[in-house]
Protein backbone atom coordinates (compact mmCIF):
# COMPACT_ATOMS: atom_id res chain seq x y z
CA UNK A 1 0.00 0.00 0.00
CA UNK A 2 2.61 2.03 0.58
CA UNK A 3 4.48 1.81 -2.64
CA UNK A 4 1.31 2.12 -4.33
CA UNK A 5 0.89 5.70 -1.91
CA UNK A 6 4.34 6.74 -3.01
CA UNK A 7 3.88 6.07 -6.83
CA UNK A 8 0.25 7.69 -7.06
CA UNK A 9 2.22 10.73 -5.38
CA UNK A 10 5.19 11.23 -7.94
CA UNK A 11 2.61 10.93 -10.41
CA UNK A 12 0.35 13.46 -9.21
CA UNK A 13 3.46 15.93 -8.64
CA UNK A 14 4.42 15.38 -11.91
CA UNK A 15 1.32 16.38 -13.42
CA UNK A 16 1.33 19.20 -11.87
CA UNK A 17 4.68 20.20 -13.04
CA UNK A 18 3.51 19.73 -15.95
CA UNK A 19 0.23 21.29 -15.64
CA UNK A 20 2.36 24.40 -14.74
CA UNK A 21 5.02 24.17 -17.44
CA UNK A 22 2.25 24.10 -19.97
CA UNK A 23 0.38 27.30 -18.54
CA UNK A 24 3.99 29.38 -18.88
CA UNK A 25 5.10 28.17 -22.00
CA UNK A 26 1.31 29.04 -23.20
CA UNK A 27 2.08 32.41 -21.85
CA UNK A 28 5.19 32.27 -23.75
CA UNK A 29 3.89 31.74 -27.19
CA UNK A 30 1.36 35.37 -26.56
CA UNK A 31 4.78 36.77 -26.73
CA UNK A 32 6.30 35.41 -29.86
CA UNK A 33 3.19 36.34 -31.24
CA UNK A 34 3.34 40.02 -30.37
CA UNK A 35 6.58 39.61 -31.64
CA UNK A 36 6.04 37.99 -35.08
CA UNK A 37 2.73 40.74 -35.34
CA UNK A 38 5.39 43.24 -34.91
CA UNK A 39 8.30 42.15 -37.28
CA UNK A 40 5.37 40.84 -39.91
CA UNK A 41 4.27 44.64 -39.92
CA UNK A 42 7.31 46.14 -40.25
CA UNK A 43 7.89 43.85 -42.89
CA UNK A 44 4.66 45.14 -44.60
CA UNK A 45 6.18 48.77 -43.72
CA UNK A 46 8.88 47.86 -46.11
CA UNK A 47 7.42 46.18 -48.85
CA UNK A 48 5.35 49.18 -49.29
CA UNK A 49 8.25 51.80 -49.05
CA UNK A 50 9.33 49.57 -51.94
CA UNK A 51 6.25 49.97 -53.92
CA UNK A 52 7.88 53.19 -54.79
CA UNK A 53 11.23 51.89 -55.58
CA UNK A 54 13.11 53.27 -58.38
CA UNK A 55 13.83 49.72 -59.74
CA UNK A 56 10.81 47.69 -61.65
CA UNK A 57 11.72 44.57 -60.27
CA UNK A 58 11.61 45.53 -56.39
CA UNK A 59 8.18 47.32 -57.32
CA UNK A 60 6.78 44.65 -59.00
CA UNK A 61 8.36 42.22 -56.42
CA UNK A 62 6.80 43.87 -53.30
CA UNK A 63 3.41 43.88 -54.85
CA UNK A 64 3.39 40.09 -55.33
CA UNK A 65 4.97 39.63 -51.87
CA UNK A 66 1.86 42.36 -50.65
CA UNK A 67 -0.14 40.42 -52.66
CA UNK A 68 0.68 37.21 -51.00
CA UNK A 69 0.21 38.26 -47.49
CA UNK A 70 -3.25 39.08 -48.27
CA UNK A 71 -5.47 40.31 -45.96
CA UNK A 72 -3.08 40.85 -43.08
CA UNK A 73 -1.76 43.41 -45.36
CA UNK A 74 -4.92 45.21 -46.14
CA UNK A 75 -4.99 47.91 -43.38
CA UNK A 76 -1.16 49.52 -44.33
CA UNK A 77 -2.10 48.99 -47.83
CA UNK A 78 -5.28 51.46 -47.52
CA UNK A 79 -3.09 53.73 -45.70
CA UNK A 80 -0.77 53.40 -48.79
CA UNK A 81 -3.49 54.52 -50.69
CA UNK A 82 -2.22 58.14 -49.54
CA UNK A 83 1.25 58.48 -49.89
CA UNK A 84 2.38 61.81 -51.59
CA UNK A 85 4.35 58.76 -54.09
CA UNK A 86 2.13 58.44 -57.18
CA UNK A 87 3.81 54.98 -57.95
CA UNK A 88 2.59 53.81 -54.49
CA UNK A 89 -0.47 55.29 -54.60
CA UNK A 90 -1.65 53.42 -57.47
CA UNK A 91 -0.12 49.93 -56.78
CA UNK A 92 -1.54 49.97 -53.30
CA UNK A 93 -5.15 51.00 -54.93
CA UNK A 94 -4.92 48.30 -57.01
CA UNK A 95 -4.14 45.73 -54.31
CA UNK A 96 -6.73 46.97 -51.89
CA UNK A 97 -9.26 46.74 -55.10
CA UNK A 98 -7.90 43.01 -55.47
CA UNK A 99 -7.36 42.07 -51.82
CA UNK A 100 -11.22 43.21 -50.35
CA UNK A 101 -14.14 40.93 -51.18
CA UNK A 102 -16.65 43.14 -53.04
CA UNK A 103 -19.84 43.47 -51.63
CA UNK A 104 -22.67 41.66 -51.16
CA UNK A 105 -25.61 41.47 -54.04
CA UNK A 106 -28.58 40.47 -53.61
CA UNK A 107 -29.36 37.20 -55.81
CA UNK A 108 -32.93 38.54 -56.38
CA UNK A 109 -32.50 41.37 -58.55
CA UNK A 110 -36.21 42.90 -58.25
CA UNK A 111 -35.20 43.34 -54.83
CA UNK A 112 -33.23 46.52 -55.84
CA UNK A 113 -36.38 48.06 -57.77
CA UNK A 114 -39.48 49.13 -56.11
CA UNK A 115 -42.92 47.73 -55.61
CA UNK A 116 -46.14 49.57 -56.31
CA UNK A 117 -48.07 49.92 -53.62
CA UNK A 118 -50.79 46.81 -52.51
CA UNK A 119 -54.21 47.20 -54.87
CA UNK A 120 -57.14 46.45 -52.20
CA UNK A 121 -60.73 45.86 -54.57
CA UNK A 122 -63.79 45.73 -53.37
């Protein structure tokens, strides 16, 4: 009974050692996020400062590498849309225009039109 005591103890002291490691190295990984967020977007910083590059190839390689991040890239890209650089003005419009779903239609397409008004006979 005793060994059986002992053994059910290590075990439940392990688990929660492990319980515990778990919990900080979940913590952990919030952090490396916030840090990938952060490099990821200053990454997106430069590829659109490149946008406006004087060479055609890093322009027209930094809007497929824009292009590729997709969405994630969207918000800096409609701030793009403003820059006092012509070149990055339009490449950024056009990825925005590419990059947002357009918006919803209706499949009905009397819906759009209006209805005259109900008849009531006598």
């Amino acid at each position: 009974m005793r060994r059986f005591c002992r053994c059910m103890a290590l075990v439940i002291a392990g688990a929660i050692l492990l319980g515990t490691r778990a919990y900080l190295s979940g913590a952990d990984e919030s952090k490396v996020t916030e840090k990938a967020t952060a490099k990821s977007q200053k990454e997106v910083d430069r590829l659109i400062d490149c946008l406006g590059s004087k060479q055609f190839k890093d322009r027209e390689q930094a809007t497929h590498e824009l292009w590729k991040r997709g969405e994630s890239a969207l918000p800096s890209l409609k701030e793009a849309t403003n820059s006092p650089d012509a070149e990055v003005r339009r490449r950024a419009h056009q990825l925005v225009e590419r990059l947002e779903p357009p918006p919803a239609r209706s499949i009905d397409p009397q819906l759009g039109k209006s209805r005259p008004a109900a008849k009531c006979y006598l």
